[in-house]
Protein backbone atom coordinates (compact mmCIF):
# COMPACT_ATOMS: atom_id res chain seq x y z
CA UNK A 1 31.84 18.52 13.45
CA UNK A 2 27.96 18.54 12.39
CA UNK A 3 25.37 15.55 12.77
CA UNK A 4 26.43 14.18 9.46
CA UNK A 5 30.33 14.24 9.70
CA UNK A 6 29.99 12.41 12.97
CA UNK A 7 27.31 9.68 11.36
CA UNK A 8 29.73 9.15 8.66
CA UNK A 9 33.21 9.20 10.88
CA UNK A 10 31.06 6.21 12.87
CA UNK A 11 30.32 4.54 9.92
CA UNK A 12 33.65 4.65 8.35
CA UNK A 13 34.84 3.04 11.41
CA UNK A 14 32.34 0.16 11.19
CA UNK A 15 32.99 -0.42 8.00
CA UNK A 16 37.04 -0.91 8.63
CA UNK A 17 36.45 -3.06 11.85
CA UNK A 18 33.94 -5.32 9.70
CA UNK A 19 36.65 -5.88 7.13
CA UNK A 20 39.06 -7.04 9.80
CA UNK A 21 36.35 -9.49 10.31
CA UNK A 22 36.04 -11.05 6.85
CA UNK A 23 33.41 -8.21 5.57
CA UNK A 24 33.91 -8.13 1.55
CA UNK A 25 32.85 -5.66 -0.88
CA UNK A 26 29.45 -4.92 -0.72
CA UNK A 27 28.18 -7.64 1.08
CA UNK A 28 26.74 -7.35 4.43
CA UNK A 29 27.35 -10.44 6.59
CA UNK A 30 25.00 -11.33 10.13
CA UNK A 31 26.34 -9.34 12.93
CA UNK A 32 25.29 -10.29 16.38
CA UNK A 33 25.40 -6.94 18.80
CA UNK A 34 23.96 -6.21 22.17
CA UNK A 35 23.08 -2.66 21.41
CA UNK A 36 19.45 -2.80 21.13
CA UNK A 37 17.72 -1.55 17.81
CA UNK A 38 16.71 1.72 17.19
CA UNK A 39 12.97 1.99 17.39
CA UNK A 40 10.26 5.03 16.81
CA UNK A 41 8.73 6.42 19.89
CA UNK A 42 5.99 3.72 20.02
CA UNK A 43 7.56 0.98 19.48
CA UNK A 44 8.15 -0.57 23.12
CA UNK A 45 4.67 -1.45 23.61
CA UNK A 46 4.87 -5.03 23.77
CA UNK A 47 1.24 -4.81 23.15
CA UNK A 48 1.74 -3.47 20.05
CA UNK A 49 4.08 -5.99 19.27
CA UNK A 50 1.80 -8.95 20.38
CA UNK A 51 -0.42 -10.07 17.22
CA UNK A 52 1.77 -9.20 14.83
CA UNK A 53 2.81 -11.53 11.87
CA UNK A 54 5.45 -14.29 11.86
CA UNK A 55 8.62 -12.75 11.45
CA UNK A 56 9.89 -16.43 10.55
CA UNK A 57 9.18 -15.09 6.54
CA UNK A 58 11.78 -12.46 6.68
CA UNK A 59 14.68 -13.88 5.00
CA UNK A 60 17.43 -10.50 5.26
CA UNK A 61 16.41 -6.79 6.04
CA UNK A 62 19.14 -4.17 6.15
CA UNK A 63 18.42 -0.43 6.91
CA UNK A 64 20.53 1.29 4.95
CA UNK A 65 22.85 3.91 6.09
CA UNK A 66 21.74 3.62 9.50
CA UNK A 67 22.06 1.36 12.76
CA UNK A 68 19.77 -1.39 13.67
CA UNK A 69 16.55 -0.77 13.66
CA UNK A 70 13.19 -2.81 15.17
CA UNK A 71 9.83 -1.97 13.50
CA UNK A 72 6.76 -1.94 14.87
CA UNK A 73 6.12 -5.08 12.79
CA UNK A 74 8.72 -6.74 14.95
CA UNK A 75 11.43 -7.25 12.07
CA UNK A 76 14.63 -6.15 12.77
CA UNK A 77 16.97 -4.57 10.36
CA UNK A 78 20.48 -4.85 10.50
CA UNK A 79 22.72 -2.21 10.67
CA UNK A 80 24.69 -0.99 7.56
CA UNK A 81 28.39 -2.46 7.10
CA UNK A 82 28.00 -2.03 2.93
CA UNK A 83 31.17 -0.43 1.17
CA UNK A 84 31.61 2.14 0.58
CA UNK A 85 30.73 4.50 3.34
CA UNK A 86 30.76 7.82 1.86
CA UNK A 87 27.98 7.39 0.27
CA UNK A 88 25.48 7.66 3.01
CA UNK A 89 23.39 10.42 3.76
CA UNK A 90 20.48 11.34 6.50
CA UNK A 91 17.42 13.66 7.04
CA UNK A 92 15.93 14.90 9.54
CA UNK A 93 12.10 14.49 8.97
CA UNK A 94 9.85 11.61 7.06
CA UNK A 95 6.03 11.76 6.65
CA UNK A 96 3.97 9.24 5.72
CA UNK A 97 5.38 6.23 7.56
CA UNK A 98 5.46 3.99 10.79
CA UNK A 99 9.28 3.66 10.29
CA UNK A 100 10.46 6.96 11.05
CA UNK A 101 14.11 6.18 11.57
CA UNK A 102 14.37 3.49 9.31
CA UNK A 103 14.00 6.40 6.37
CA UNK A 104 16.15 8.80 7.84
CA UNK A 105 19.09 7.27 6.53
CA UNK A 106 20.26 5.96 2.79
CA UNK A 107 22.71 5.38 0.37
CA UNK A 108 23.31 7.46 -2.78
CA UNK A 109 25.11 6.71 -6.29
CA UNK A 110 26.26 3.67 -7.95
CA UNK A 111 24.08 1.03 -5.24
CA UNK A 112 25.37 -2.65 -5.86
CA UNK A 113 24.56 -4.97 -3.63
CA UNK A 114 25.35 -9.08 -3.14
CA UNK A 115 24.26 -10.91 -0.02
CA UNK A 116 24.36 -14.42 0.25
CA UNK A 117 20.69 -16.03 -0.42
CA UNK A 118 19.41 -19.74 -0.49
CA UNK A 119 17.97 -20.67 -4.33
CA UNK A 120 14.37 -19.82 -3.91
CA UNK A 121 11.28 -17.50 -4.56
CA UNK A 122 11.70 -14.31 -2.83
CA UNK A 123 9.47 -11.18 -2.28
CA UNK A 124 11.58 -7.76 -1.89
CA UNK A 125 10.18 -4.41 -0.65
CA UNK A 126 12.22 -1.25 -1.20
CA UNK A 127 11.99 1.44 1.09
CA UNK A 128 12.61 5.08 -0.42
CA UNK A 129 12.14 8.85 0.44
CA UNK A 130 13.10 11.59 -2.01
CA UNK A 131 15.31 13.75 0.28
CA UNK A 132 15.47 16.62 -1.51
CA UNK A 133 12.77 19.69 -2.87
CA UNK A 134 13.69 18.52 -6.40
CA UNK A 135 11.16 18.76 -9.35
CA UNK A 136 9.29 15.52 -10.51
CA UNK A 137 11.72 13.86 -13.25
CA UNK A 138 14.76 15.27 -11.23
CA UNK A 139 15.86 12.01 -10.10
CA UNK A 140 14.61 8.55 -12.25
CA UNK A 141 16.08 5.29 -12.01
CA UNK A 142 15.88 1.09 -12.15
CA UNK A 143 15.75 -1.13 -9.78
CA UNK A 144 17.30 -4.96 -10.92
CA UNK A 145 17.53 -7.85 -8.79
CA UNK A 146 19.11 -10.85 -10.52
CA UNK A 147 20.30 -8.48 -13.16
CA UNK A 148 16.49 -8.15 -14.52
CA UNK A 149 15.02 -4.71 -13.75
CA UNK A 150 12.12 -4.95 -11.19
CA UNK A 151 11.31 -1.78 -11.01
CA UNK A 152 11.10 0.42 -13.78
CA UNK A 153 11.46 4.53 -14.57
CA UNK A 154 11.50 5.10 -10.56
CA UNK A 155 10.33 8.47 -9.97
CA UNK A 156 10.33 8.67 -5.99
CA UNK A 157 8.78 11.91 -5.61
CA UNK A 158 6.08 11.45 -8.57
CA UNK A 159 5.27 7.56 -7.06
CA UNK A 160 4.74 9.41 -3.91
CA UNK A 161 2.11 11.71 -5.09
CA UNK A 162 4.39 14.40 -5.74
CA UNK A 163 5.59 14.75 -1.96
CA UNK A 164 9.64 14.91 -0.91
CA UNK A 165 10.53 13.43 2.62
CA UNK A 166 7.48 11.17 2.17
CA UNK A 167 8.02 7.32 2.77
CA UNK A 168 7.50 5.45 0.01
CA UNK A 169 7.20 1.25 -0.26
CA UNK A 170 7.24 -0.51 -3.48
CA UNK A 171 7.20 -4.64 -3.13
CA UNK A 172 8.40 -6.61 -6.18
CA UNK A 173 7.18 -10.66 -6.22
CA UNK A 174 8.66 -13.96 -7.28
CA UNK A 175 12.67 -12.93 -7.71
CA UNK A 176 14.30 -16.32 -7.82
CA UNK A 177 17.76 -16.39 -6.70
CA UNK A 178 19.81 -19.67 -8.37
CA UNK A 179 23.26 -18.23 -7.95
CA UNK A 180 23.09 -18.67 -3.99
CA UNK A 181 23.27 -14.94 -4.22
CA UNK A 182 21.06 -11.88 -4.23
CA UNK A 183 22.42 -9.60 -6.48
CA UNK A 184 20.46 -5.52 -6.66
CA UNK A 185 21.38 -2.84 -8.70
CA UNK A 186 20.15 0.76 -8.95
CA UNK A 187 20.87 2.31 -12.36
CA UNK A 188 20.37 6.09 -12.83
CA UNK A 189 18.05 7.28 -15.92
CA UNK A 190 18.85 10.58 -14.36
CA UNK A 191 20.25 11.91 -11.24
CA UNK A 192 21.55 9.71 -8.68
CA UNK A 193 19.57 6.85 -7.17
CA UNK A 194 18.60 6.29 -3.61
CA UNK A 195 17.85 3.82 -1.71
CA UNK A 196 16.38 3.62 2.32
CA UNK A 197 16.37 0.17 2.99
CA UNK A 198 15.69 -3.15 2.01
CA UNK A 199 13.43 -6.44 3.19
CA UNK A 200 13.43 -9.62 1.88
CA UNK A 201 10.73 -12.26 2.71
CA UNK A 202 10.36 -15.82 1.90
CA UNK A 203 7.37 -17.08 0.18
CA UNK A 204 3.66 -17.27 2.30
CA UNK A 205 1.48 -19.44 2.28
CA UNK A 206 -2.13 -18.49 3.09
CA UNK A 207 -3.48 -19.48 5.82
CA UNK A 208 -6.11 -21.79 6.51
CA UNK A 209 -7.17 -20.14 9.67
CA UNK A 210 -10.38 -18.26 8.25
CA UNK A 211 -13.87 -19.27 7.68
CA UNK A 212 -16.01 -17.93 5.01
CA UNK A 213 -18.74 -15.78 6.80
CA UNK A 214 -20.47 -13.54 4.00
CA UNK A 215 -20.18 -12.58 -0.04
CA UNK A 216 -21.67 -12.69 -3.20
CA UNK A 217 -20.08 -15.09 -5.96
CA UNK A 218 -22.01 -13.35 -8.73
CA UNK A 219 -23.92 -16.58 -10.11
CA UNK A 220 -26.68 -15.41 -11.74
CA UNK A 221 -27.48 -12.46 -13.99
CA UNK A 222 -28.90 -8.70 -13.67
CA UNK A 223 -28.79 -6.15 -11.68
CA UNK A 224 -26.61 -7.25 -8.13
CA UNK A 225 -27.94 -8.76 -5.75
CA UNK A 226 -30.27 -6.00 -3.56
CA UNK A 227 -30.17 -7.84 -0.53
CA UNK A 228 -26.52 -7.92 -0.49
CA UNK A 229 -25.66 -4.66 -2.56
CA UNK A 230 -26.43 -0.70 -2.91
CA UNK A 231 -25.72 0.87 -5.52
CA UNK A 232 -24.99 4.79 -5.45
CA UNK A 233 -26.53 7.36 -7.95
CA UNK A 234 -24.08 10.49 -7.83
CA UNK A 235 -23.47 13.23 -10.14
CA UNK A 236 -19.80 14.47 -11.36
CA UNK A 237 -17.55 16.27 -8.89
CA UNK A 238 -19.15 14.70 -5.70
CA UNK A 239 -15.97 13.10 -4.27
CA UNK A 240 -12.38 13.68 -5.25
CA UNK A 241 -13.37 16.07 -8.31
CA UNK A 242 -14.12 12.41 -10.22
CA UNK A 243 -15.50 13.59 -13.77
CA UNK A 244 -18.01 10.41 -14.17
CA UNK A 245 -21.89 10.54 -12.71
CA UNK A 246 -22.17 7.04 -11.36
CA UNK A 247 -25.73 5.55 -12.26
CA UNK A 248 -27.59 2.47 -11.81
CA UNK A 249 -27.94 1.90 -15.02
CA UNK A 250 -27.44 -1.68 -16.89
CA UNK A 251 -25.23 0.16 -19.33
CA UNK A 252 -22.88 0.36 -16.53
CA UNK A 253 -23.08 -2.33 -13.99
CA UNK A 254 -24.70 -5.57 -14.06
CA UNK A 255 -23.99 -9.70 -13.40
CA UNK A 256 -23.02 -11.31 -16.21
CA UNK A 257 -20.81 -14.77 -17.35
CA UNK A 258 -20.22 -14.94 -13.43
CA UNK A 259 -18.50 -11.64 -12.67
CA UNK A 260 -19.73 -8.11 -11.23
CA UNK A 261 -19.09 -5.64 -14.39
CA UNK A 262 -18.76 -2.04 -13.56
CA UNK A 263 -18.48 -0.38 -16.86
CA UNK A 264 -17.22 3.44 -17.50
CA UNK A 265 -18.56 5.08 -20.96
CA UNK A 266 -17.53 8.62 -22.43
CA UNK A 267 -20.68 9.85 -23.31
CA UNK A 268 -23.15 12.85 -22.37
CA UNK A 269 -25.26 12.35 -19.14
CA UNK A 270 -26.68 14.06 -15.92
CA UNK A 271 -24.20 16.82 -16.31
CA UNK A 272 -20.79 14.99 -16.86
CA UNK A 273 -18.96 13.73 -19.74
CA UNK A 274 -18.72 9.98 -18.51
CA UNK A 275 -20.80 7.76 -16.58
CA UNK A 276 -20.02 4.52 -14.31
CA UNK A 277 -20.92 2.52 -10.97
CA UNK A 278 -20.44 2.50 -7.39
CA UNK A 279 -21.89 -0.68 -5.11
CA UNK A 280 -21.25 -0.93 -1.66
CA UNK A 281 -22.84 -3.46 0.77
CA UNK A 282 -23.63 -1.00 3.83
CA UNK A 283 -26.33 -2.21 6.32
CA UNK A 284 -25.66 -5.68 4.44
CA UNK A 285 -22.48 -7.00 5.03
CA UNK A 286 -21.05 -5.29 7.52
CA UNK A 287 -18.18 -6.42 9.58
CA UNK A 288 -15.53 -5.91 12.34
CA UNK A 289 -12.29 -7.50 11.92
CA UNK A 290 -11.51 -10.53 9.46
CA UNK A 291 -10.11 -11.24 6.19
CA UNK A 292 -11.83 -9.06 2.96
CA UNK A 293 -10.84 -11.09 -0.32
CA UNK A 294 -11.86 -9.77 -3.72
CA UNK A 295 -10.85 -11.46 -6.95
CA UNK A 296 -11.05 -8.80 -10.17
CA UNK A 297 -9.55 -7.60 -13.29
CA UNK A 298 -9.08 -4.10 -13.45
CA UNK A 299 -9.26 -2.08 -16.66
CA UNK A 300 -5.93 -0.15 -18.61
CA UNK A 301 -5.99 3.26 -19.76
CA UNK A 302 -5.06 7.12 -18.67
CA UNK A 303 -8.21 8.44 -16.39
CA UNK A 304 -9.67 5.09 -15.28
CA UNK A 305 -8.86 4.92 -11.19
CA UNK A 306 -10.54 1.94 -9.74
CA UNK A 307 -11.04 0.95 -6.01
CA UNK A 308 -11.58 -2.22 -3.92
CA UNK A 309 -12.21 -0.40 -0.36
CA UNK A 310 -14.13 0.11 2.88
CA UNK A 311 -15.91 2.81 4.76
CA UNK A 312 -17.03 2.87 8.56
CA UNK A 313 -20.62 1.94 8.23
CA UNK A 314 -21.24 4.24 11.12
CA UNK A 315 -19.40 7.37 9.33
CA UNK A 316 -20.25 9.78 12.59
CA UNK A 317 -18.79 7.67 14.99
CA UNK A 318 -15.59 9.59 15.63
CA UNK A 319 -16.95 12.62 13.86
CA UNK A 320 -17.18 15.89 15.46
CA UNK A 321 -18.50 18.95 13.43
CA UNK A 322 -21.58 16.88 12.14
CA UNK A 323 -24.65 14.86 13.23
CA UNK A 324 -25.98 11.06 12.03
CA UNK A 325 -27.84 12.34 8.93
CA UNK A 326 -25.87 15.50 7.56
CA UNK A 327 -24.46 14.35 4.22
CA UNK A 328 -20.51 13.83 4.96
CA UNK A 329 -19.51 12.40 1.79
CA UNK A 330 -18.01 14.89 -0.52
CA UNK A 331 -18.28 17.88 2.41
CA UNK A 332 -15.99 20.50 3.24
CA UNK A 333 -17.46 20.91 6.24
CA UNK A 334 -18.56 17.52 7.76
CA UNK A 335 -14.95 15.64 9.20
CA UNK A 336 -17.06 12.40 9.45
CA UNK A 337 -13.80 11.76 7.28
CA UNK A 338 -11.23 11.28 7.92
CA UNK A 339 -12.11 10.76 11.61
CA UNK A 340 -14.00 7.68 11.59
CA UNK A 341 -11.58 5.86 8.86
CA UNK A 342 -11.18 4.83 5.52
CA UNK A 343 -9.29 1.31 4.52
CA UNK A 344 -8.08 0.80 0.50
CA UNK A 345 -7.76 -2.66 0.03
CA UNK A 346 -6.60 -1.81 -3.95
CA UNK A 347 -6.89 1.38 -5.96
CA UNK A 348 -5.11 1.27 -9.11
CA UNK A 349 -4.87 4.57 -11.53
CA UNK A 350 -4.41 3.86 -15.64
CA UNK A 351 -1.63 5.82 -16.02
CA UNK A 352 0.52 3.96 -13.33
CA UNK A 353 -0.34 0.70 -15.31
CA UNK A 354 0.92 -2.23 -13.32
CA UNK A 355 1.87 -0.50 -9.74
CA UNK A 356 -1.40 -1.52 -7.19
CA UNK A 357 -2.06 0.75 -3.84
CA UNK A 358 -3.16 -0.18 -0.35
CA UNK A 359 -3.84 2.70 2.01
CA UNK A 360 -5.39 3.79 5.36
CA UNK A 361 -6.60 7.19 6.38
CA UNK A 362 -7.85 8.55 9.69
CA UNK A 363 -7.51 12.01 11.32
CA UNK A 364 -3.91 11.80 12.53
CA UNK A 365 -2.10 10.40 9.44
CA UNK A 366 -3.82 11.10 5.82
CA UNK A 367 -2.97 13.23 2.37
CA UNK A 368 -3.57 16.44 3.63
CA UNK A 369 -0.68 16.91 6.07
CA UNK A 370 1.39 14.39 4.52
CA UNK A 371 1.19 11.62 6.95
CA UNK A 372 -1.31 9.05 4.55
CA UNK A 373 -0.12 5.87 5.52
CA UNK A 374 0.66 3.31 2.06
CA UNK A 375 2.32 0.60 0.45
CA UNK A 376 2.68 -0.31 -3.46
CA UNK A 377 3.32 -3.47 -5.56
CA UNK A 378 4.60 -3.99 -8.75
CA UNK A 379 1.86 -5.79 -9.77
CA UNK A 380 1.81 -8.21 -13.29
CA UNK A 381 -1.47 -8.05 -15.99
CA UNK A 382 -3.36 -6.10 -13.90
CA UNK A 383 -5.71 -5.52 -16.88
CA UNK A 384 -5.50 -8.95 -18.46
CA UNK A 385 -5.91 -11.52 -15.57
CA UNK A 386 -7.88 -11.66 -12.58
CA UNK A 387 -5.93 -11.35 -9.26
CA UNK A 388 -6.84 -11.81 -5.75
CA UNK A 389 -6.95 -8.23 -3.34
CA UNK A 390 -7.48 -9.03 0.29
CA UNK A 391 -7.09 -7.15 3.27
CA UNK A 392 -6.65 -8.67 6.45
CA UNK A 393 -7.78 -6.71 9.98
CA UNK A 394 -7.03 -7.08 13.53
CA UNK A 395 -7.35 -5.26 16.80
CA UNK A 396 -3.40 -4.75 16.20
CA UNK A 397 -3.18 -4.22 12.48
CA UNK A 398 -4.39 -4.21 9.24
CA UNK A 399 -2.55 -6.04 6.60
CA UNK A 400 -3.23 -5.27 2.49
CA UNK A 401 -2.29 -8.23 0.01
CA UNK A 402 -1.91 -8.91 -3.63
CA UNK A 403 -2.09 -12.32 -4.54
CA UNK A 404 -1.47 -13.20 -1.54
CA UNK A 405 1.32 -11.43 -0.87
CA UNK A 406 1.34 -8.83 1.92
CA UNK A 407 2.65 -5.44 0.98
CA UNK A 408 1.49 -3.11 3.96
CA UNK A 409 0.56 -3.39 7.01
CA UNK A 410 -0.69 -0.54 9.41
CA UNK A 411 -0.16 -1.18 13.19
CA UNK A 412 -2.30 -0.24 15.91
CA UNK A 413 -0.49 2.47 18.14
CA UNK A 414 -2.39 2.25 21.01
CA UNK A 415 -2.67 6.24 20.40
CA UNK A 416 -6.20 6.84 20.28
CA UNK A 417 -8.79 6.86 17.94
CA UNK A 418 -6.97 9.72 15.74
CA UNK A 419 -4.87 6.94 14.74
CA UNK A 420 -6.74 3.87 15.18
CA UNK A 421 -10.55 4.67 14.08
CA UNK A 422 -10.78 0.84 12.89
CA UNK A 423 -12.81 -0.26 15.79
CA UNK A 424 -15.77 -0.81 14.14
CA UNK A 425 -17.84 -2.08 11.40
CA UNK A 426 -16.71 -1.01 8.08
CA UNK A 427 -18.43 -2.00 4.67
CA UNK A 428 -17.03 -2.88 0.91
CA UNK A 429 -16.85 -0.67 -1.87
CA UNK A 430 -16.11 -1.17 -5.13
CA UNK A 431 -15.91 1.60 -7.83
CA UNK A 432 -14.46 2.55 -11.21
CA UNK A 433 -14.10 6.12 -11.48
CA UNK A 434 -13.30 8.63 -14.08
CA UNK A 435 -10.61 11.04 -13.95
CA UNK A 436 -10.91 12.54 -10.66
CA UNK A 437 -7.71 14.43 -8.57
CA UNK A 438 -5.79 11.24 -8.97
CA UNK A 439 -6.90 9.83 -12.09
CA UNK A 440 -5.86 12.76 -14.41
CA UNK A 441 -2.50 13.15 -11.97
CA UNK A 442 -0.62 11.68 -14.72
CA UNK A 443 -2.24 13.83 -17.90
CA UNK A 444 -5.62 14.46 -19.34
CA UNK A 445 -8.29 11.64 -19.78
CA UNK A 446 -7.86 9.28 -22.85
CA UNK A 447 -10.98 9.18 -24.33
CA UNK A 448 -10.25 6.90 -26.46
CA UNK A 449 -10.48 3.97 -24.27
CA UNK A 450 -13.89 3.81 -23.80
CA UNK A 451 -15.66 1.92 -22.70
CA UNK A 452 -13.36 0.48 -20.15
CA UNK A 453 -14.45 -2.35 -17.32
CA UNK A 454 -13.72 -3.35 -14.08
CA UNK A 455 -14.88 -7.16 -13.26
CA UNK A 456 -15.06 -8.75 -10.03
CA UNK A 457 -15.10 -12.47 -9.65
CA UNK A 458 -16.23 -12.46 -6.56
CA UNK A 459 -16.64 -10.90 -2.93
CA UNK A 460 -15.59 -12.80 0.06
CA UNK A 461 -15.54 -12.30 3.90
CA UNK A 462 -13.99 -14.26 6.70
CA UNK A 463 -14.14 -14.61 10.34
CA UNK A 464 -11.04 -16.16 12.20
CA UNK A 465 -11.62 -19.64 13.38
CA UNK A 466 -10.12 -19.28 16.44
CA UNK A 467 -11.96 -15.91 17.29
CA UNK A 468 -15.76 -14.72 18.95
CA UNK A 469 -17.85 -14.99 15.54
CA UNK A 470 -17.01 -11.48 13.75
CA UNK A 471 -19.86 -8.36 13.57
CA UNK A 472 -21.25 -9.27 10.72
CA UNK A 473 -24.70 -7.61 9.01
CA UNK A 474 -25.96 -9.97 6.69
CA UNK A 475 -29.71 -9.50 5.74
């Protein structure tokens, strides 16, 4: 009998001993069970565990397909008792995650699933991993909770930049249950749908804990603010084969009616076919650990791929084939990055329209052997209304929100600086790009579009109250 046929014969034989306790169709009910939870290999730290969030917001996780399961966050998963148990699968090997074992199992085919629910507001992330080497379109499906679709035209593989066995997260916002009953349904465009496992939180509030410590509210006009701001003057093809030269033009970036406005043109210039801005606030406002808030409305369109993020403001710290001074930005030869870190508080490509991004890299988990660490959220007029992207940064983790709501979090392994390279100041960035590796990922640039903008509201930074006053460079 292999690994599978024994999974299944176990499950099989959960699933007829939880019917002889009341179990009904497709609907999991609390199990209390001595076995401890199934955990990755760095999970029993209880340092690790120490600092992390409330768990108190989790409403009902379930890992499906597998046993119960312990994150590093802390939340525990219940084991699978769904019906019906043939259609479970396993494999052996996930990148790109923190939850190794929680994707290793899932459920296949016709997915319906009721659990009872208090009325309320509920955030739900959904935990997927394309198991097989199929081509992009292969498998495509919805996601509905309450019988309205959530998630839309599901591509696994394609959402997860075109990797299988890569971990993908996708958090949907403000499902309100008035049945008493949470009710999700994966229907197949083509191919059968999958699905890893499933979290549901209750509603957060934001905490009052933070006090505001530097930022720029934009309330005046010109050119930004020089003693909080620098503004980059690149050509095309520098970083991430982007097609705009980023000036410091007025023509595209300047204060105006209280917002930052970076703005991206098609036209002929320093080499390249489209020109834009980058601003960053190195040697200005840096900082080391606290709460990054940025409100901003983000522009629509295939090719535009703007970024909210940060960068170590000592690149070289954890570098080792360059010196302080060598340009590393754009090298093939300087590893001042990944090593020393990079944190994506939003990035957001036109052609994904209302999906939003928050990512880490360092030199043990980013895109080039798989392991990037990321979370998504179906996000709501993106290009219409401002919203509020915040990232919020501990010793033990790093937490990325939209609107307040927290989508990913990145935990501290206690590993080394390979994985942990955020121990020190870091800086803001903020960016609309053109085209680029991942801008034109979903088809060539519309130039029709143009000219597209990116505004920003305003930048905010906060130190914890109860906390030694934060790192922070403000000249």
């Amino acid at each position: 009998m292999d690994r599978n046929q024994k999974y299944l014969t176990i499950l099989k034989l959960t699933f007829c001993l939880s019917l002889l306790s009341g179990c009904s169709e497709y609907t999991h009910k609390n199990q209390s069970t001595t076995v401890p939870a199934k955990q990755d290999s760095y999970h029993s730290s209880p340092q690790i565990l120490k600092g992390h969030h409330d768990t108190s917001t989790t409403v009902w996780a379930i890992n499906l397909g597998g046993p119960e399961y312990q994150g590093i966050d802390g939340i525990r998963y219940q084991a699978d008792s769904l019906s019906p148990p043939d259609k479970i699968r396993s494999m052996d090997k996930v990148f790109g995650t923190q939850y190794q074992h929680l994707y290793q199992t899932y459920r296949v085919g016709d997915i319906k699933i009721h659990q009872p629910m208090a009325n309320g507001l509920y955030d739900i992330t959904f935990k997927f991993a394309e198991p097989e080497d199929i081509p992009i379109g292969g498998r495509v499906f919805d996601v509905l909770a309450q019988g309205k679709p959530v998630i839309e035209n599901l591509d696994v593989r394609q959402a997860r930049d075109g990797k299988h066995s890569s971990a993908l997260s996708r958090t949907v916002t403000d499902v309100e249950i008035t049945s008493g009953q949470l009710d999700i349904q994966l229907v197949s465009t083509k191919g059968q749908p999958i699905l890893n496992a499933i979290l549901v939180s209750k509603k957060q509030p934001k905490s009052n804990k933070w006090k505001f410590v530097w930022g720029d509210e934009f309330n005046y006009k010109g050119r930004p603010d020089n003693t909080k701001w620098n503004l980059d003057i690149w050509p095309a093809r520098k970083v991430n084969d982007e097609d705009q030269a980023y000036t410091a033009r007025p023509e595209n970036i300047n204060v105006s009616g209280g917002n930052l406005v970076i703005t991206a043109q098609k036209e002929a210039y320093a080499n390249a076919e489209y020109t834009s801005a980058r601003i960053h606030a190195k040697g200005k406002g840096d900082f080391l650990y606290g709460r990054a808030e940025v409100r901003a409305k983000i522009p629509a369109g295939q090719g535009t791929w703007s970024a909210i993020w940060m960068l170590p403001s000592d690149p070289y710290k954890y570098a080792s084939s360059c010196k302080k001074g060598e340009e590393w930005q754009g090298s093939s030869s300087c590893d001042a990055w990944p090593n020393s870190g990079e944190i994506d508080i939003m990035e957001h490509v036109g052609f994904d329209m209302q999906n939003v991004h928050g990512t880490v890299h360092n030199r043990a988990y980013y895109w080039i052997n798989w392991q990037q660490r990321k979370g998504s959220i179906e996000a709501k007029n993106v290009e219409q209304e401002f919203h509020v992207y915040a990232m919020e940064w501990t010793p033990e983790k790093i937490t990325i929100f939209f609107d307040d709501t927290p989508y990913f979090t990145y935990s501290n392994e206690l590993t080394g600086w390979e994985a942990w390279p955020f121990d020190h100041p870091y800086h803001i960035i903020l960016n609309l790009a053109v085209g680029g590796m991942w801008g034109r990922a979903g088809g060539p640039i519309d130039d029709s579009i143009f000219p597209v903008k990116m505004e920003v509201d305003y930048v905010r930074v906060y130190q914890q109250l109860s906390e030694t006053p934060l790192s922070v460079d403000a000249h």
